[in-house]
N, C-alpha and C. Protein backbone atom coordinates (compact mmCIF):
# COMPACT_ATOMS: atom_id res chain seq x y z
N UNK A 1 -5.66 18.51 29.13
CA UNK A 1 -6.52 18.00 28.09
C UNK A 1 -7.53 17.05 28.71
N UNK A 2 -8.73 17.26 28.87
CA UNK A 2 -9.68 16.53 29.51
C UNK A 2 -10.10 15.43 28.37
N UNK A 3 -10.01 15.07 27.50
CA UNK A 3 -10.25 13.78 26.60
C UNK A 3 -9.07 12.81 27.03
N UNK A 4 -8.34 13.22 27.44
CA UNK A 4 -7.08 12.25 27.48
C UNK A 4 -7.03 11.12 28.05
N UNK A 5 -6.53 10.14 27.48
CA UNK A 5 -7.19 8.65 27.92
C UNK A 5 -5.52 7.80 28.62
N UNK A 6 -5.56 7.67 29.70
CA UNK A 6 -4.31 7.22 30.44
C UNK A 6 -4.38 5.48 30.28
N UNK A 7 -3.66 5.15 30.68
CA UNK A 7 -3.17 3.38 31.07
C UNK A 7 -2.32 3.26 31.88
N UNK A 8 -2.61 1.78 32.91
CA UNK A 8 -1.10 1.19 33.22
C UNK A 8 -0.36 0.38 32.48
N UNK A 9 0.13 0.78 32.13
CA UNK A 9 1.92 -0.20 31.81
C UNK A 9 2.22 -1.21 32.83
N UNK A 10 1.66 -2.20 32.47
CA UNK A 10 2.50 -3.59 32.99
C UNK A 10 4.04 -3.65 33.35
N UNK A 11 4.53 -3.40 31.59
CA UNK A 11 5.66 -3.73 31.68
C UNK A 11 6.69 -2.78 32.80
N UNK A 12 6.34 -1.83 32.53
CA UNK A 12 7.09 -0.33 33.02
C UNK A 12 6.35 0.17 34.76
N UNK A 13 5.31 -0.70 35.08
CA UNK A 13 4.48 -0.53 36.18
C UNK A 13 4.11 0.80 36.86
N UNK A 14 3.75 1.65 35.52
CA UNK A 14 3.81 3.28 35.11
C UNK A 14 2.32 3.38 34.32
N UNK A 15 1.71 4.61 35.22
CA UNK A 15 0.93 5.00 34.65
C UNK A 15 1.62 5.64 33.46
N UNK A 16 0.62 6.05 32.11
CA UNK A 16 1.31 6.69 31.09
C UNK A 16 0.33 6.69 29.72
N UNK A 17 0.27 7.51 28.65
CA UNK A 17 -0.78 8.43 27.90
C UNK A 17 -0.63 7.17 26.55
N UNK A 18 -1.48 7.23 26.09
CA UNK A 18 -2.08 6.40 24.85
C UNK A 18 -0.87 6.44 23.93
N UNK A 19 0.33 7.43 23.85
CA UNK A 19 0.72 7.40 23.24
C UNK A 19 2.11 6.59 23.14
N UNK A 20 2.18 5.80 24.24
CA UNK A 20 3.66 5.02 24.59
C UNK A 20 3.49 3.81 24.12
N UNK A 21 3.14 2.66 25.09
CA UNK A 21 3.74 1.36 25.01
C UNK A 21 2.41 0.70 24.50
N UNK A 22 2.56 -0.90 24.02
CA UNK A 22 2.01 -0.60 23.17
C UNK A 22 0.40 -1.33 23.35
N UNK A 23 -0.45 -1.76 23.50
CA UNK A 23 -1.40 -2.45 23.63
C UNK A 23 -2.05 -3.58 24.91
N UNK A 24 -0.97 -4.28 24.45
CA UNK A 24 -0.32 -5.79 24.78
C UNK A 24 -0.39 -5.82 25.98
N UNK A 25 0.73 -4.81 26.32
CA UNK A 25 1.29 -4.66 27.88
C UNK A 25 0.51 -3.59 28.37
N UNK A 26 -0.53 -3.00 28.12
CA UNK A 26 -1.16 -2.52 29.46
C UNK A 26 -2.15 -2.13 29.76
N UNK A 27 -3.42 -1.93 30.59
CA UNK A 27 -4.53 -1.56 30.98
C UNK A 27 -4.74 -0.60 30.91
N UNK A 28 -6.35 -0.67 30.09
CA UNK A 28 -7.27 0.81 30.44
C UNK A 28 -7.65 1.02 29.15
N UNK A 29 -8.37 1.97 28.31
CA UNK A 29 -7.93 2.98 29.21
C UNK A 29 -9.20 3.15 30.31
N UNK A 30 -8.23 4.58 30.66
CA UNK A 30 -8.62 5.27 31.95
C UNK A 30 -8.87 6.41 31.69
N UNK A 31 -10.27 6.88 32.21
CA UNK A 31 -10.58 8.97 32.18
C UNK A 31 -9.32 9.59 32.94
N UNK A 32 -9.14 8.63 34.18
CA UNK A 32 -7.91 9.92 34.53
C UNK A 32 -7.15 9.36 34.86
N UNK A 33 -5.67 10.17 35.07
CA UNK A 33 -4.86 9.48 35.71
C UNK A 33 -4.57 8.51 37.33
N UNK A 34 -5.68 9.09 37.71
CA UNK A 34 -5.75 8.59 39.12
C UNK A 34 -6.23 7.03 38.73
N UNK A 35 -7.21 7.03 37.75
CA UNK A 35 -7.95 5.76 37.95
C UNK A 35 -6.54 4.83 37.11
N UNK A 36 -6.09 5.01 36.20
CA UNK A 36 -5.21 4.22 36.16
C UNK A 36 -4.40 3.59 36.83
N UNK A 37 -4.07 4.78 38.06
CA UNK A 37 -2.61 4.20 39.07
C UNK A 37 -3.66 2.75 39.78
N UNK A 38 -5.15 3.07 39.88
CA UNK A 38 -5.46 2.18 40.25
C UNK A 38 -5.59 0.84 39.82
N UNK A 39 -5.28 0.93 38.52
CA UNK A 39 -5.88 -0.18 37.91
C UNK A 39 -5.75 -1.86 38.53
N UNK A 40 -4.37 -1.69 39.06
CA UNK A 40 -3.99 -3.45 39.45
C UNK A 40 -5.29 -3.38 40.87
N UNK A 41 -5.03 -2.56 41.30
CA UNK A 41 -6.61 -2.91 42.74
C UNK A 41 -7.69 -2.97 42.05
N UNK A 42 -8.18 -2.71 40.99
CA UNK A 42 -9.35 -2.76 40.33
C UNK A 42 -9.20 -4.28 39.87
N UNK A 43 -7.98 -4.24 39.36
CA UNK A 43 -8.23 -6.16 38.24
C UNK A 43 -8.28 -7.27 39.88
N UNK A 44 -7.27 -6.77 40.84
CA UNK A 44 -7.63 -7.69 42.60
C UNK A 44 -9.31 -7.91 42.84
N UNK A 45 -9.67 -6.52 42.74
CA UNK A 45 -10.99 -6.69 43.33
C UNK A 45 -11.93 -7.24 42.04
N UNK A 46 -12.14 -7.02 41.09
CA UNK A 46 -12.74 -7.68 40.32
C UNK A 46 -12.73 -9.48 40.46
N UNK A 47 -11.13 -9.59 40.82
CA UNK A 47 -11.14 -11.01 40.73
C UNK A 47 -11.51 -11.85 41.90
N UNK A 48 -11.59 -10.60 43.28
CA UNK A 48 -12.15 -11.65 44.26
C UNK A 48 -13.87 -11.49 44.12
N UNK A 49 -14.13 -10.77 43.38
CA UNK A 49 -15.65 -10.95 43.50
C UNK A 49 -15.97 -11.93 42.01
N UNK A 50 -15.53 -12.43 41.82
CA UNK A 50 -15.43 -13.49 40.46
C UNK A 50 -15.48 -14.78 41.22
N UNK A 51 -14.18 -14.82 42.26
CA UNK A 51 -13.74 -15.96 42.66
C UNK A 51 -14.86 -16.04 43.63
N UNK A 52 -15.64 -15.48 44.14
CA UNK A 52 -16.69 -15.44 44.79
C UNK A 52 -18.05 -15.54 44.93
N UNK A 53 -18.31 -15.07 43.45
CA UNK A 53 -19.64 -15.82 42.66
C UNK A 53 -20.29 -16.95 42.64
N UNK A 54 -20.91 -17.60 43.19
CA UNK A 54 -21.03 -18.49 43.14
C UNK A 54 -21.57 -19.35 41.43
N UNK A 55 -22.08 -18.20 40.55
CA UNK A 55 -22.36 -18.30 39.28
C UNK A 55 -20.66 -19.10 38.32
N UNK A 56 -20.05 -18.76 39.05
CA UNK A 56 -18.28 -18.78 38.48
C UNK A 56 -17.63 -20.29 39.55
N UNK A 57 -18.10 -20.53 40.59
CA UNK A 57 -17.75 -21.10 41.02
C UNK A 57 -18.43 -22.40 41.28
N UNK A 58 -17.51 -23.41 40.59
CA UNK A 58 -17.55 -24.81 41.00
C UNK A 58 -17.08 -25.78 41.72
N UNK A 59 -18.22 -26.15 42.77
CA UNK A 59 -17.53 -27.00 43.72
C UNK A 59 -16.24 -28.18 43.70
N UNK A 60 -16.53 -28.40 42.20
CA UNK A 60 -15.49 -29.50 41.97
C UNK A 60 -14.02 -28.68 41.55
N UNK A 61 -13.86 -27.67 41.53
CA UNK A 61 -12.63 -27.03 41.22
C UNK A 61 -11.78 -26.95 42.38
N UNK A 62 -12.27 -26.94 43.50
CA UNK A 62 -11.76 -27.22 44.93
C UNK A 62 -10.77 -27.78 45.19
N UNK A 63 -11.45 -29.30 44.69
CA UNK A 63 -10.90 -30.78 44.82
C UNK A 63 -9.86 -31.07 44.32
N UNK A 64 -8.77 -30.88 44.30
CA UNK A 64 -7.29 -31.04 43.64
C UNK A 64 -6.96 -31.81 44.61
């Protein structure tokens, strides 16, 4: 079924179809299943180019 919209499951750390778990717990969706398995390297890399922004980043957050 090419409409079919996948997710990762947090909880279950399982890719798996719109029709399981419930919201809350997991990412996506996703066109395919591949891109789902990816998802946790997608939310990594998103977040080092966040943490890297300098638009996002304040010098004084450093300072602890």
């Amino acid at each position: 079924m090419a409409d079919r919209q996948w997710y990762w499951c947090l909880e279950h750390s399982a890719v798996e179809p719109y029709e399981r778990c419930r919201a809350a717990t997991r990412l996506g969706p996703y066109a395919t299943r591949a891109d789902a398995a990816r998802a946790l390297d997608k939310v990594r890399e998103r977040n080092e180019e966040w943490d890297s922004d300098p638009r996002f980043n304040d010098p004084d957050d450093d300072a602890d």
